[in-house]
N, C-alpha and C. Protein backbone atom coordinates (compact mmCIF):
# COMPACT_ATOMS: atom_id res chain seq x y z
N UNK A 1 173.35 100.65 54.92
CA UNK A 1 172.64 101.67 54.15
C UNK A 1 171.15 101.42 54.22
N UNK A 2 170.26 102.08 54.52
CA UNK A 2 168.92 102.02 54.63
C UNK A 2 168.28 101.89 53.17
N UNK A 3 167.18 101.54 53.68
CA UNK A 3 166.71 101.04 52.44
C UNK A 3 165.87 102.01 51.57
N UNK A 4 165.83 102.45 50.43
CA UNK A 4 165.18 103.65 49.63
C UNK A 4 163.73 103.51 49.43
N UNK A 5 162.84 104.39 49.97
CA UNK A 5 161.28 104.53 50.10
C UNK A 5 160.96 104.59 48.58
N UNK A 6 160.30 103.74 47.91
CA UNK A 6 159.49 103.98 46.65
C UNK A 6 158.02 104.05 46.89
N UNK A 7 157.31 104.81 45.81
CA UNK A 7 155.82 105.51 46.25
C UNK A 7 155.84 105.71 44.68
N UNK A 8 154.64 105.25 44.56
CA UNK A 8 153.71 105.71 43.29
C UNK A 8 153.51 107.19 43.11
N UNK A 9 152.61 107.57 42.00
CA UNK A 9 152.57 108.89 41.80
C UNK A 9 151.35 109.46 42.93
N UNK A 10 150.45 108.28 43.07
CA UNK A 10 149.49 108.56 43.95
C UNK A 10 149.53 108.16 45.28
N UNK A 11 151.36 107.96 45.66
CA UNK A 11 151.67 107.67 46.69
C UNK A 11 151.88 106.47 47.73
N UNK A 12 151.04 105.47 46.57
CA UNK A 12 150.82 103.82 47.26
C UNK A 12 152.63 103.41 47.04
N UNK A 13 152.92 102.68 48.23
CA UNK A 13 154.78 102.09 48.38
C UNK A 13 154.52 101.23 47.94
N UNK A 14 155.71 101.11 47.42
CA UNK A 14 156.19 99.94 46.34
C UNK A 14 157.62 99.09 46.91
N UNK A 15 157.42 97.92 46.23
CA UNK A 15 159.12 97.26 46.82
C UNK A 15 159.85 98.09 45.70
N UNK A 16 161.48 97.81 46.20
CA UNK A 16 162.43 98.16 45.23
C UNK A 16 163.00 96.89 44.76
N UNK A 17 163.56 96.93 43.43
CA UNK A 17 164.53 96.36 43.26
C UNK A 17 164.61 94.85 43.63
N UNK A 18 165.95 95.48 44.74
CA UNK A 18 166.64 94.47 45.27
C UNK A 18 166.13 93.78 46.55
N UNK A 19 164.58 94.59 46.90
CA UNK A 19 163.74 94.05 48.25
C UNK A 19 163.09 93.13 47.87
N UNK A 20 162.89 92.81 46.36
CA UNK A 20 161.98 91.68 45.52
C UNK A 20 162.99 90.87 45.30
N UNK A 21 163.85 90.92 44.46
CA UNK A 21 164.91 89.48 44.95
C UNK A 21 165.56 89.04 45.76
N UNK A 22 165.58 89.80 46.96
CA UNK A 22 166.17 89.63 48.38
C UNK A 22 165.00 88.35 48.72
N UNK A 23 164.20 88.13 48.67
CA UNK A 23 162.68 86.93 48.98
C UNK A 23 163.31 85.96 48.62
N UNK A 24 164.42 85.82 47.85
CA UNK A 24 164.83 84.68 47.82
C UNK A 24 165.85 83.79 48.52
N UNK A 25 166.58 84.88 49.11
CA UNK A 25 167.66 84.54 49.70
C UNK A 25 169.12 83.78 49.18
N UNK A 26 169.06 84.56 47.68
CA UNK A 26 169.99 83.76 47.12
C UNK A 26 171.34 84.41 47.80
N UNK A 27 171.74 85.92 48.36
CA UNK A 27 173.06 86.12 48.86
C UNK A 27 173.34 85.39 50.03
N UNK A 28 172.50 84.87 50.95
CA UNK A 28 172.67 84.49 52.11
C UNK A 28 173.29 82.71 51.49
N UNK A 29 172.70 82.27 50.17
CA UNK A 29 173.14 81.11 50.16
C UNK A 29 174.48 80.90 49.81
N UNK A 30 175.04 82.04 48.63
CA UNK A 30 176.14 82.61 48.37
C UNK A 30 177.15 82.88 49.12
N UNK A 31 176.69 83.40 50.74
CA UNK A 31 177.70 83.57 51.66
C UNK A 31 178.11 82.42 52.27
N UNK A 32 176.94 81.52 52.38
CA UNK A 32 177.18 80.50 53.04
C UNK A 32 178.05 79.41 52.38
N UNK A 33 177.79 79.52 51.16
CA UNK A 33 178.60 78.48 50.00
C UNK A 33 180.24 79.08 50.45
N UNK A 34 180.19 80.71 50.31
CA UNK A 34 181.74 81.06 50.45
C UNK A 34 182.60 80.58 51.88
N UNK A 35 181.59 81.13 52.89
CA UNK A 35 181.87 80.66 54.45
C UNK A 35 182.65 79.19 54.45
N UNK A 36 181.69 77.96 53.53
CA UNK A 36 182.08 76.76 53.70
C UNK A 36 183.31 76.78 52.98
N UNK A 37 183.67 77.62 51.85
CA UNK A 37 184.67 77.13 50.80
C UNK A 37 186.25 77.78 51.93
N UNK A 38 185.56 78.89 52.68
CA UNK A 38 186.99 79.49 53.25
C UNK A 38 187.26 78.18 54.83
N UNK A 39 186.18 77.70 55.01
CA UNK A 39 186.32 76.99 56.35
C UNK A 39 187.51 75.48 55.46
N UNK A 40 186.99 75.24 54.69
CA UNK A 40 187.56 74.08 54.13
C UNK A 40 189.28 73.95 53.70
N UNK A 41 189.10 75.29 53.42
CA UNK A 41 190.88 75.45 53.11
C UNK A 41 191.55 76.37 54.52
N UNK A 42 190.72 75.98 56.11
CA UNK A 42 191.21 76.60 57.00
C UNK A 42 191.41 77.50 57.17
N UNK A 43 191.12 78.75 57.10
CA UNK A 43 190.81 80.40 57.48
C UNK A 43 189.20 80.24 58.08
N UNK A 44 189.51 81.47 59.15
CA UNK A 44 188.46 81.59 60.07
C UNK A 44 187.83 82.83 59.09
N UNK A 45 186.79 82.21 58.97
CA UNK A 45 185.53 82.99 58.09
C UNK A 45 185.32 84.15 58.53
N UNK A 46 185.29 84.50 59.70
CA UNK A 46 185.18 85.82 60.40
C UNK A 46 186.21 87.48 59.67
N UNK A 47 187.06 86.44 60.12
CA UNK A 47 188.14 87.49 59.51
C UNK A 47 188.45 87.65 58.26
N UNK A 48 188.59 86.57 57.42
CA UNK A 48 188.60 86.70 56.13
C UNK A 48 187.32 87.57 55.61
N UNK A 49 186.36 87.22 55.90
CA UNK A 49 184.91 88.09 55.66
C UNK A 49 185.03 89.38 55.86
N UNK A 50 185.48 89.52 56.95
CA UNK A 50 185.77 91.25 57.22
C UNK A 50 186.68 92.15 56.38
N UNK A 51 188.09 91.12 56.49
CA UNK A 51 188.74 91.79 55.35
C UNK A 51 188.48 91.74 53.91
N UNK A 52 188.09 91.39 53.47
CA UNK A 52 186.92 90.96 52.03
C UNK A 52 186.07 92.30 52.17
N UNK A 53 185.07 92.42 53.40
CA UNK A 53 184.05 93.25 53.28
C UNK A 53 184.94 94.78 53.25
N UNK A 54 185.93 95.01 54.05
CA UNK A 54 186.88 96.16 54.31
C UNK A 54 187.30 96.36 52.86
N UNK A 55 188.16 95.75 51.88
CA UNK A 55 188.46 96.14 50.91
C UNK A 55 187.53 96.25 49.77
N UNK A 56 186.45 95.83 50.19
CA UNK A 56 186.02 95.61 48.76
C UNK A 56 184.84 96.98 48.65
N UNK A 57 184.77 97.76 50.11
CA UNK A 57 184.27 98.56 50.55
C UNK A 57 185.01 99.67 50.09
N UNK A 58 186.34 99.60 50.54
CA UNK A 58 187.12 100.55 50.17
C UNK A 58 187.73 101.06 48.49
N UNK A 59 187.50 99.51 47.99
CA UNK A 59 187.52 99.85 46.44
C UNK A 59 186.54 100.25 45.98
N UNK A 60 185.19 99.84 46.19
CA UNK A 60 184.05 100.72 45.80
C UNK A 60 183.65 101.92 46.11
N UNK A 61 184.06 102.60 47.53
CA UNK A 61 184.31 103.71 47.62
C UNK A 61 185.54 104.96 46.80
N UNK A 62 186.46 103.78 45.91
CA UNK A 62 187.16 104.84 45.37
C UNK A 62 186.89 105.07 44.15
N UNK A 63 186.13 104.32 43.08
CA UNK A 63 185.63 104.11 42.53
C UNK A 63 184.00 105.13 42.08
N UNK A 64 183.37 105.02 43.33
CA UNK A 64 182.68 105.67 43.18
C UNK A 64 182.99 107.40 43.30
N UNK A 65 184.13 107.45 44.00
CA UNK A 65 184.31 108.66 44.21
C UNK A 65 185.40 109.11 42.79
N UNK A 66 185.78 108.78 41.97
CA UNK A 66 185.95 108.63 40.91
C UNK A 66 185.01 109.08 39.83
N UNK A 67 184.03 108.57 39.42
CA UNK A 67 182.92 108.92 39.04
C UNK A 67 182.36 109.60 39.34
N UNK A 68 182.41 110.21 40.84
CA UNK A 68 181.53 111.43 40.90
C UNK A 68 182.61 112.87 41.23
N UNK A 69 183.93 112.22 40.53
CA UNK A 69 184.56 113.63 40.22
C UNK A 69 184.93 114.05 41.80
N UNK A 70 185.32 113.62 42.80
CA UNK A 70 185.49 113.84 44.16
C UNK A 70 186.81 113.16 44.51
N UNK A 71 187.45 113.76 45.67
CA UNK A 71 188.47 112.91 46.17
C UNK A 71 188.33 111.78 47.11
N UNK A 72 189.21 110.77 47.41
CA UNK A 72 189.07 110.03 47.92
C UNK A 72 190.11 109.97 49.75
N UNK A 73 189.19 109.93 50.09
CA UNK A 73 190.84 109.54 51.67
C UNK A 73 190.70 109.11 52.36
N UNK A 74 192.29 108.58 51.51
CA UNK A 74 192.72 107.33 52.39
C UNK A 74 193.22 107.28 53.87
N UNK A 75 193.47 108.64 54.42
CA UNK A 75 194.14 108.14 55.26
C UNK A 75 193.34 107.59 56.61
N UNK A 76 192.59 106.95 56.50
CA UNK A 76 191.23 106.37 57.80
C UNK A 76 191.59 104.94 57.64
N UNK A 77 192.21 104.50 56.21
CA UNK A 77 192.30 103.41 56.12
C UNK A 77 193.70 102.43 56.50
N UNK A 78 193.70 101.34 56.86
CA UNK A 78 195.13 100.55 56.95
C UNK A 78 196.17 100.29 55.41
N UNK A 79 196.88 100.39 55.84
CA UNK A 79 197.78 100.30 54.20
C UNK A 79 197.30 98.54 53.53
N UNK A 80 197.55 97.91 54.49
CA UNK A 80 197.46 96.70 53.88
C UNK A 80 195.67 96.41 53.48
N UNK A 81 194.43 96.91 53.83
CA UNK A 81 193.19 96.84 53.21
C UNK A 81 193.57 98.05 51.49
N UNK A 82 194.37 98.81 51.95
CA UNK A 82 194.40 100.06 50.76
C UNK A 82 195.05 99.52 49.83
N UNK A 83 196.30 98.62 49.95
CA UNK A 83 196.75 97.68 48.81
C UNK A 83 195.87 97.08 48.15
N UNK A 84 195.08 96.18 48.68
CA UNK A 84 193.94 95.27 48.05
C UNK A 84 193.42 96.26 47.42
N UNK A 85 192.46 96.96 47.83
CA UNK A 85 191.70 98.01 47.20
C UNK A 85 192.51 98.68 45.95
N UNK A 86 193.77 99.48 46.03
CA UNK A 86 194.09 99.87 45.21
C UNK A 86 194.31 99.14 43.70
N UNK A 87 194.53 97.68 43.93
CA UNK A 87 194.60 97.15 42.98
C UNK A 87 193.72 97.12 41.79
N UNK A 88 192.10 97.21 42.42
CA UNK A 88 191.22 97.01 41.97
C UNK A 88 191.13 98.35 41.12
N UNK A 89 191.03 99.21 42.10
CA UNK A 89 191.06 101.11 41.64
C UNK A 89 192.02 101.26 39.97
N UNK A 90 193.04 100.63 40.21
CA UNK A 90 193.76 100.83 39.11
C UNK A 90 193.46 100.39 38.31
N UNK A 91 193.22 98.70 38.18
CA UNK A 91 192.55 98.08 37.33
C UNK A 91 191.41 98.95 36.93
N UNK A 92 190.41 99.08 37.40
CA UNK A 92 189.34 100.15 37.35
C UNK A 92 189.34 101.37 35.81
N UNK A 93 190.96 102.12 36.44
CA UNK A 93 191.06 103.28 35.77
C UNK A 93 191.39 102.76 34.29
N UNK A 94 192.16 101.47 34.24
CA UNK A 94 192.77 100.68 32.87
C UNK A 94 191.21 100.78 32.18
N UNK A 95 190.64 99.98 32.63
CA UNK A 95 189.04 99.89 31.65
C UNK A 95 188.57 101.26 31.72
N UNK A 96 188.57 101.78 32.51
CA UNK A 96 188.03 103.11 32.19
C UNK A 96 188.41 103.92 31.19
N UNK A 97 189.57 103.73 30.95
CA UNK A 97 190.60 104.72 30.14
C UNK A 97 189.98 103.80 28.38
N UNK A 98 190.16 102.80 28.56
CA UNK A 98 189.48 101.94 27.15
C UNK A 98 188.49 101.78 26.70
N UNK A 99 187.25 102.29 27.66
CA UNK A 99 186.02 102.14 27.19
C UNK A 99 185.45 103.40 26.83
N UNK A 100 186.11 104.30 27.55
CA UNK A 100 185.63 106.06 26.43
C UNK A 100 184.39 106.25 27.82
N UNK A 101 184.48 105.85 28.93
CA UNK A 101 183.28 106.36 29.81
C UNK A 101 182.97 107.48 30.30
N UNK A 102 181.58 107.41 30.24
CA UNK A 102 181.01 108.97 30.05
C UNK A 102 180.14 108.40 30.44
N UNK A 103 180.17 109.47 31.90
CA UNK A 103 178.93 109.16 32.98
C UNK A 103 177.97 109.96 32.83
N UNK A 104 176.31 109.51 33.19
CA UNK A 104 175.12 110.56 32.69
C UNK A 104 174.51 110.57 34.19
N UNK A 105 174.82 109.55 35.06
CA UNK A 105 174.61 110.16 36.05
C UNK A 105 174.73 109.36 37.56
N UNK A 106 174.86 109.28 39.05
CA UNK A 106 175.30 108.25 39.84
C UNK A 106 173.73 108.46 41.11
N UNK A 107 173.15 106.75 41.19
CA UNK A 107 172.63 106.56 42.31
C UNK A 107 171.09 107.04 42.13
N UNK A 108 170.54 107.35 40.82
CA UNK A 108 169.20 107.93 40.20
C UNK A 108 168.03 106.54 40.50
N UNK A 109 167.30 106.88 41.74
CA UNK A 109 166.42 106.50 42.03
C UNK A 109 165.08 106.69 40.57
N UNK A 110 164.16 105.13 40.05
CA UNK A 110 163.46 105.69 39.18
C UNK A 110 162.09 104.87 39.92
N UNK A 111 161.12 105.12 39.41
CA UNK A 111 159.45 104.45 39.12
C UNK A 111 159.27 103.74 38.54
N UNK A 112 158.77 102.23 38.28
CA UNK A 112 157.76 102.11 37.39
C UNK A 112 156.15 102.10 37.70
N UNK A 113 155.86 102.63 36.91
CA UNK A 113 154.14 103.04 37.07
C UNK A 113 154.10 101.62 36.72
N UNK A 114 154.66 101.07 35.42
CA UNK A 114 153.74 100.03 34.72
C UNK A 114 153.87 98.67 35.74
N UNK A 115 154.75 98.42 36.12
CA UNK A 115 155.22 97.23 37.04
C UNK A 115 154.99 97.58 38.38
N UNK A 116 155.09 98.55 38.82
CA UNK A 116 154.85 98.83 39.91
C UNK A 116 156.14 98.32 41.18
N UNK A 117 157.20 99.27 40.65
CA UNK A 117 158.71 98.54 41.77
C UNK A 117 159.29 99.90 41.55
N UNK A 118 160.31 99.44 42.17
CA UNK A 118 161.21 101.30 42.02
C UNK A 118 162.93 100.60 42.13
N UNK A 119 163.67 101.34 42.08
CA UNK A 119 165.12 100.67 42.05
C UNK A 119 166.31 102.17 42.35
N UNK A 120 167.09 102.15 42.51
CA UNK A 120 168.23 103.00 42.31
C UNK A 120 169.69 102.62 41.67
N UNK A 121 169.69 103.35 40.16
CA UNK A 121 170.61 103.05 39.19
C UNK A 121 171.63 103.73 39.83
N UNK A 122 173.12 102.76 39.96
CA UNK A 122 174.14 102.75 40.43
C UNK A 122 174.92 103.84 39.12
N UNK A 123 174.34 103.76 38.43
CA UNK A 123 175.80 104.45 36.86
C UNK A 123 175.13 104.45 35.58
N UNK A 124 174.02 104.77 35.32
CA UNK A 124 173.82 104.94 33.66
C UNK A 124 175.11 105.86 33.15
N UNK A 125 175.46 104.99 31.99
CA UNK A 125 176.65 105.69 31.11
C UNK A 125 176.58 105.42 29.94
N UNK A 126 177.77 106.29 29.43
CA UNK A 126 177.73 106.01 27.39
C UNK A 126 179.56 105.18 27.55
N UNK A 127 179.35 104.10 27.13
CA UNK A 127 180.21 103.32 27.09
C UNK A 127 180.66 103.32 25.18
N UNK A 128 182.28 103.60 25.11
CA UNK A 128 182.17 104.01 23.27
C UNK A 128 181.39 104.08 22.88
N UNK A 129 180.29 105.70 23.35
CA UNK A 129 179.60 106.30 22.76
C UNK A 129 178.13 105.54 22.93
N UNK A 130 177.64 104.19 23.88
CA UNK A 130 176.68 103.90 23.12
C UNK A 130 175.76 103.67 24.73
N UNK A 131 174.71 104.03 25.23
CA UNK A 131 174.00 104.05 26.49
C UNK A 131 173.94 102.82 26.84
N UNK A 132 174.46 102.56 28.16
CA UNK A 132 174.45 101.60 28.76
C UNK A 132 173.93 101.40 30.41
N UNK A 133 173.37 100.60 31.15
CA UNK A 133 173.71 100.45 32.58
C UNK A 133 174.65 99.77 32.76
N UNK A 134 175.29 100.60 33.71
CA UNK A 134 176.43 100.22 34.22
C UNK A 134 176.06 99.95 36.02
N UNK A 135 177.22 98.80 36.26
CA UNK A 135 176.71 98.39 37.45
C UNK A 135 178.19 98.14 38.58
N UNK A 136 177.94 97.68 39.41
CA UNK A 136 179.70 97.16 40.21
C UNK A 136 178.91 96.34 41.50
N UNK A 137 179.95 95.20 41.42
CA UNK A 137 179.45 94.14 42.75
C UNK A 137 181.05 94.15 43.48
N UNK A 138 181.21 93.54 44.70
CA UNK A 138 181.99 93.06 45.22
C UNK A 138 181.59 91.38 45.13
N UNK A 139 182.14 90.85 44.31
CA UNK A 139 181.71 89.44 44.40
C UNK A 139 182.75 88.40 43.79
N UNK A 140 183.15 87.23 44.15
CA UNK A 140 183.52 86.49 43.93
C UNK A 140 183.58 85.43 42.41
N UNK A 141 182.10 85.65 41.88
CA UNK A 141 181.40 85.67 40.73
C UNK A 141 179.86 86.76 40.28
N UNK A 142 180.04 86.28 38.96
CA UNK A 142 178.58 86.99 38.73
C UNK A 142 177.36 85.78 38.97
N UNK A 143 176.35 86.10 39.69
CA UNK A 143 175.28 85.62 40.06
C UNK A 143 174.01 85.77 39.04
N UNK A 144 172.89 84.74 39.46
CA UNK A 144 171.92 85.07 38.63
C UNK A 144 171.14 86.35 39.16
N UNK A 145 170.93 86.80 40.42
CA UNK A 145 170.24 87.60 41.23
C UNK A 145 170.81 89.14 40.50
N UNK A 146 171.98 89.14 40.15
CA UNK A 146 173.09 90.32 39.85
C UNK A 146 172.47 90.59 37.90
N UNK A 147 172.39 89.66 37.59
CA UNK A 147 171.46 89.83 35.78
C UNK A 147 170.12 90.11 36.23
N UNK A 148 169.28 89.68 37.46
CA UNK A 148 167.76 89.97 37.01
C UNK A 148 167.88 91.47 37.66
N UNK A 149 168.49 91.96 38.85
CA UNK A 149 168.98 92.99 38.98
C UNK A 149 168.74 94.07 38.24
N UNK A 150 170.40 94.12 37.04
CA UNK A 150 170.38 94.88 36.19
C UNK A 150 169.35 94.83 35.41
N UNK A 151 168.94 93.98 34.74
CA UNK A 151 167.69 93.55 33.87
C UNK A 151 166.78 94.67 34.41
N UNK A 152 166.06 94.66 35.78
CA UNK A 152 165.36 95.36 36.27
C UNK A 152 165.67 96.58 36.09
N UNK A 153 166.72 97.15 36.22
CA UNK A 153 167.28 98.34 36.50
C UNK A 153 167.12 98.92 34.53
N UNK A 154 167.07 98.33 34.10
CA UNK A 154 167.29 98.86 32.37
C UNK A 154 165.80 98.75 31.62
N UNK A 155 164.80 98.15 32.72
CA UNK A 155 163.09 98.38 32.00
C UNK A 155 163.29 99.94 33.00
N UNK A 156 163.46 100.29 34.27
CA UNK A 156 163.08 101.57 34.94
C UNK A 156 163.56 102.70 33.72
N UNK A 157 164.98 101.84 33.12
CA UNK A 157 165.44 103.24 32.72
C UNK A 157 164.27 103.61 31.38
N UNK A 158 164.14 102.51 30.34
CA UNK A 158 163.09 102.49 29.36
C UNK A 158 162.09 103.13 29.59
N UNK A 159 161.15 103.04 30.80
CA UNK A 159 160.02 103.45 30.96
C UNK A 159 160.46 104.89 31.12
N UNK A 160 161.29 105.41 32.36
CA UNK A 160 161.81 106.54 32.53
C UNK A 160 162.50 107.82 31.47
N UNK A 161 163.14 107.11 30.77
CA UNK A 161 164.12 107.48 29.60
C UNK A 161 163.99 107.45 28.58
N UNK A 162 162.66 107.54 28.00
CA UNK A 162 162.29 106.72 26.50
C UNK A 162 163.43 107.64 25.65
N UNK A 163 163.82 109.16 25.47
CA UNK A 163 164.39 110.05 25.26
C UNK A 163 165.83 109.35 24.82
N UNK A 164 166.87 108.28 26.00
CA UNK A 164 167.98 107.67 26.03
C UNK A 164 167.55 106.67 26.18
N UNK A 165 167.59 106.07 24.52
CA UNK A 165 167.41 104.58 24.74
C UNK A 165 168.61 103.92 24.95
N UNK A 166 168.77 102.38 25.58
CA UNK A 166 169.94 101.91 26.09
C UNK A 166 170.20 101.65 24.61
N UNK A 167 171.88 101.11 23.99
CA UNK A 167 171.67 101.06 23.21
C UNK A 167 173.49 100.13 23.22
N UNK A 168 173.96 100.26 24.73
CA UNK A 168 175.32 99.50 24.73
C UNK A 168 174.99 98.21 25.38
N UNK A 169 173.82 97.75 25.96
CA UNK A 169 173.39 96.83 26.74
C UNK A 169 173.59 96.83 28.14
N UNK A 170 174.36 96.13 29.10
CA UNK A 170 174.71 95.91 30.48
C UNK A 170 176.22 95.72 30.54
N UNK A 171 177.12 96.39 31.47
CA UNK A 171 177.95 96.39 31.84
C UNK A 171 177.96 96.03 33.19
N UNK A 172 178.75 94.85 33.69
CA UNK A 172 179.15 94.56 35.36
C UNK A 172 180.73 94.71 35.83
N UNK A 173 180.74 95.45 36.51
CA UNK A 173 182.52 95.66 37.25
C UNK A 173 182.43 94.54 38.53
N UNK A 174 182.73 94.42 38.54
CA UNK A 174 183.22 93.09 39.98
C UNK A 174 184.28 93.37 40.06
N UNK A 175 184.18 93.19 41.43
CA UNK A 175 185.66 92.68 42.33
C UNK A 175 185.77 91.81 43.01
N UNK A 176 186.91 91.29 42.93
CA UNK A 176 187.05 90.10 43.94
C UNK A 176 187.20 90.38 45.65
N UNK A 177 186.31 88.87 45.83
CA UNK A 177 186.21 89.51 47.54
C UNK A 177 187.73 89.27 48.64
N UNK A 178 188.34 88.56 48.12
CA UNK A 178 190.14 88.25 48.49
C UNK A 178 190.95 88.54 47.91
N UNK A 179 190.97 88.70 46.46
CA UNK A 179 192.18 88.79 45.85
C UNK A 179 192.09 90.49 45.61
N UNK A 180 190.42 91.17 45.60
CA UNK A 180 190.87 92.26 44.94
C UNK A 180 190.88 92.66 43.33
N UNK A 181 190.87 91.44 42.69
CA UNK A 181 190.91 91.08 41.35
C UNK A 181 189.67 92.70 40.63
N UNK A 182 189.79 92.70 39.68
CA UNK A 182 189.08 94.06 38.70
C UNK A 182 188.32 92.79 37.18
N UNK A 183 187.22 92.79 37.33
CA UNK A 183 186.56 92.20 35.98
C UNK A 183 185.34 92.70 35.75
N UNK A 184 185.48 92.91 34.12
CA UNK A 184 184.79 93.27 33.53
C UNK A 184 183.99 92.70 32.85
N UNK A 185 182.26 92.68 33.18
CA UNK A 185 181.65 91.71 32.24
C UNK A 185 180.74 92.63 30.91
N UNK A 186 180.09 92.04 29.96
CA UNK A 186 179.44 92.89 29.48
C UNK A 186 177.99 92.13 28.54
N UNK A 187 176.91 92.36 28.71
CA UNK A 187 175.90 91.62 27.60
C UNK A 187 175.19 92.53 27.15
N UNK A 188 175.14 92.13 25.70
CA UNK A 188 174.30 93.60 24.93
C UNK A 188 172.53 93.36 25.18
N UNK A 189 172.33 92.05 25.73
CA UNK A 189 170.61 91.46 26.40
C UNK A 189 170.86 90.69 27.20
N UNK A 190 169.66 90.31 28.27
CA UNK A 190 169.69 89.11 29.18
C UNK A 190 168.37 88.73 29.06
N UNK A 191 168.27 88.11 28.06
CA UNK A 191 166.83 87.38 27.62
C UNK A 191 166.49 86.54 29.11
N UNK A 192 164.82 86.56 29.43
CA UNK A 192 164.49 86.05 30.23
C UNK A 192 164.82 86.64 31.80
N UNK A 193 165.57 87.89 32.03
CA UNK A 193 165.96 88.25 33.46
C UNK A 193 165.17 88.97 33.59
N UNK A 194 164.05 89.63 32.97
CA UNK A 194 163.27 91.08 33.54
C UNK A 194 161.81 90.17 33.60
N UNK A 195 161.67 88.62 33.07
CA UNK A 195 160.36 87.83 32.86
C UNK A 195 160.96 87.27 34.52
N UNK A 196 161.87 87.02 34.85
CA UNK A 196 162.23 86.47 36.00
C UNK A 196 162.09 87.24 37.11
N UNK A 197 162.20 88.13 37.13
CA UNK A 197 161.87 89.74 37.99
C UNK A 197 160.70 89.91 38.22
N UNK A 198 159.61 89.66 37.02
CA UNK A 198 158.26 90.17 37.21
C UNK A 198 157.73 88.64 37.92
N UNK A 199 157.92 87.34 37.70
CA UNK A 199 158.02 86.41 38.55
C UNK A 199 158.03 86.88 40.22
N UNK A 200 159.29 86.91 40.61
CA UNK A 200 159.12 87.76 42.00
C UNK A 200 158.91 88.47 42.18
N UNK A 201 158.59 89.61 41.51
CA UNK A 201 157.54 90.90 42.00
C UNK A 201 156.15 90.52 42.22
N UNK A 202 155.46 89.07 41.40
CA UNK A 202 154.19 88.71 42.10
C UNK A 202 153.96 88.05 43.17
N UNK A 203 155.20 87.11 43.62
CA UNK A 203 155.54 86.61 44.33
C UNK A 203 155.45 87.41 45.47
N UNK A 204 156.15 88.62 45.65
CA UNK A 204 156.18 89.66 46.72
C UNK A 204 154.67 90.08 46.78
N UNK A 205 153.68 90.51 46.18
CA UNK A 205 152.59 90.52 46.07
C UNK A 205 151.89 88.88 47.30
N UNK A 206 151.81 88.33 46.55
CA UNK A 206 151.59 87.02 47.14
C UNK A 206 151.87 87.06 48.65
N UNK A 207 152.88 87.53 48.69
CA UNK A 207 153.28 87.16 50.41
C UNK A 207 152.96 87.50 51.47
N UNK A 208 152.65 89.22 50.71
CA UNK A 208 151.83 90.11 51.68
C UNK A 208 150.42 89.83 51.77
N UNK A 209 149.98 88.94 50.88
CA UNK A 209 148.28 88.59 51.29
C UNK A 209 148.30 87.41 52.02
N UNK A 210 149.56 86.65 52.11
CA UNK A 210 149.79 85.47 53.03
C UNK A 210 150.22 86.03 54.48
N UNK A 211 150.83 86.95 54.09
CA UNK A 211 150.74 87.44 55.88
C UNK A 211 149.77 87.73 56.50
N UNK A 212 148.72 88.71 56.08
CA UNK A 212 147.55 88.53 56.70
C UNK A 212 146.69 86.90 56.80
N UNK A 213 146.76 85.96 56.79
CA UNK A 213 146.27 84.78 56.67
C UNK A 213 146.88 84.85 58.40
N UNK A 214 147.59 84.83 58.70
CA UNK A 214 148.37 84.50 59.97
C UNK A 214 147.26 85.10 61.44
């Protein structure tokens, strides 16, 4: 998926998001931690990775197509990636059905003037009734990169939204990258993740005046 152009009002580009904590390279260390954990108990990383990336693709695609009120089809897919996946899907619909979700809207690119970054919200929703970001990983665990993330993603909406204030906190859906597994996390704050954000957003600043040094 290409990466989403952010621009000020007066047009100067901005990083997004996930192009400011990407500087760190914490997924690449993440993969590599997993790579070693699948080499160790003997499976060829290759394949396991693929099928990991295949289902967990395919559950987030049903998922999302779920939420945006659309059908899903399957038939492009192998039964045995659609098992995995489905598991998750169902699981999915269980929390869905318990949390009263009510979507406000999917994939809403926002601004900040004041920080100067841009992001694209995966799911603002009213979770029992109360505004939340909502988010979904394919991951094994929740990461720190995945809180400063959302963190980020819930000052855009503030600045953006003063109108809908958040008011359910952060919601994370994960899935597991083998088993398929469906979990639900939830924090009503993440003290310190949006001070950690603006950290690497100067940082990204920084780098680009170090490139010209070269």
């Amino acid at each position: 998926m290409p990466t989403q152009p952010y621009r000020l009002k007066d047009g100067t580009p901005i990083p997004g998001v996930t192009t400011v904590i990407a500087q760190l390279g914490w997924n690449k260390q993440q993969l590599m931690w997993w790579a070693n954990q699948m080499g160790l108990q003997g499976k060829k990383h290759r394949e396991v990775s693929q099928k990991a990336a295949d289902a967990g693709t395919i559950a987030h695609a049903m998922i999302d197509a779920d939420l945006k009120g659309k059908e899903f089809d399957a038939s492009k897919h192998p039964s045995e990636l659609l098992s995995l996946a489905e598991t998750s899907y169902l699981n999915f619909l269980e929390w869905k059905k318990g949390s009263d979700l009510q979507i406000v809207g999917s994939e809403i690119p926002l601004i900040s003037e004041r920080y100067r970054f841009g992001g694209t919200i995966d799911c603002p929703a009213f979770i029992r009734g109360k505004m939340t970001i909502l988010d979904w990983k394919t991951s094994n665990g929740v990461y720190e990169d995945y809180l400063i993330q959302i963190a980020a993603y819930g000052e855009l909406w503030k600045e953006n939204k003063p109108d809908q204030p958040l008011q359910g906190g952060f919601d994370l859906l994960r899935i597991a990258k083998e088993t398929g597994a469906f979990h639900h996390h939830h924090w009503d704050s993440l003290p310190g993740c949006f001070d950690a954000f603006l950290h690497l957003r100067d940082l990204y600043d920084l780098k680009q005046q170090l490139k010209k040094l070269k």
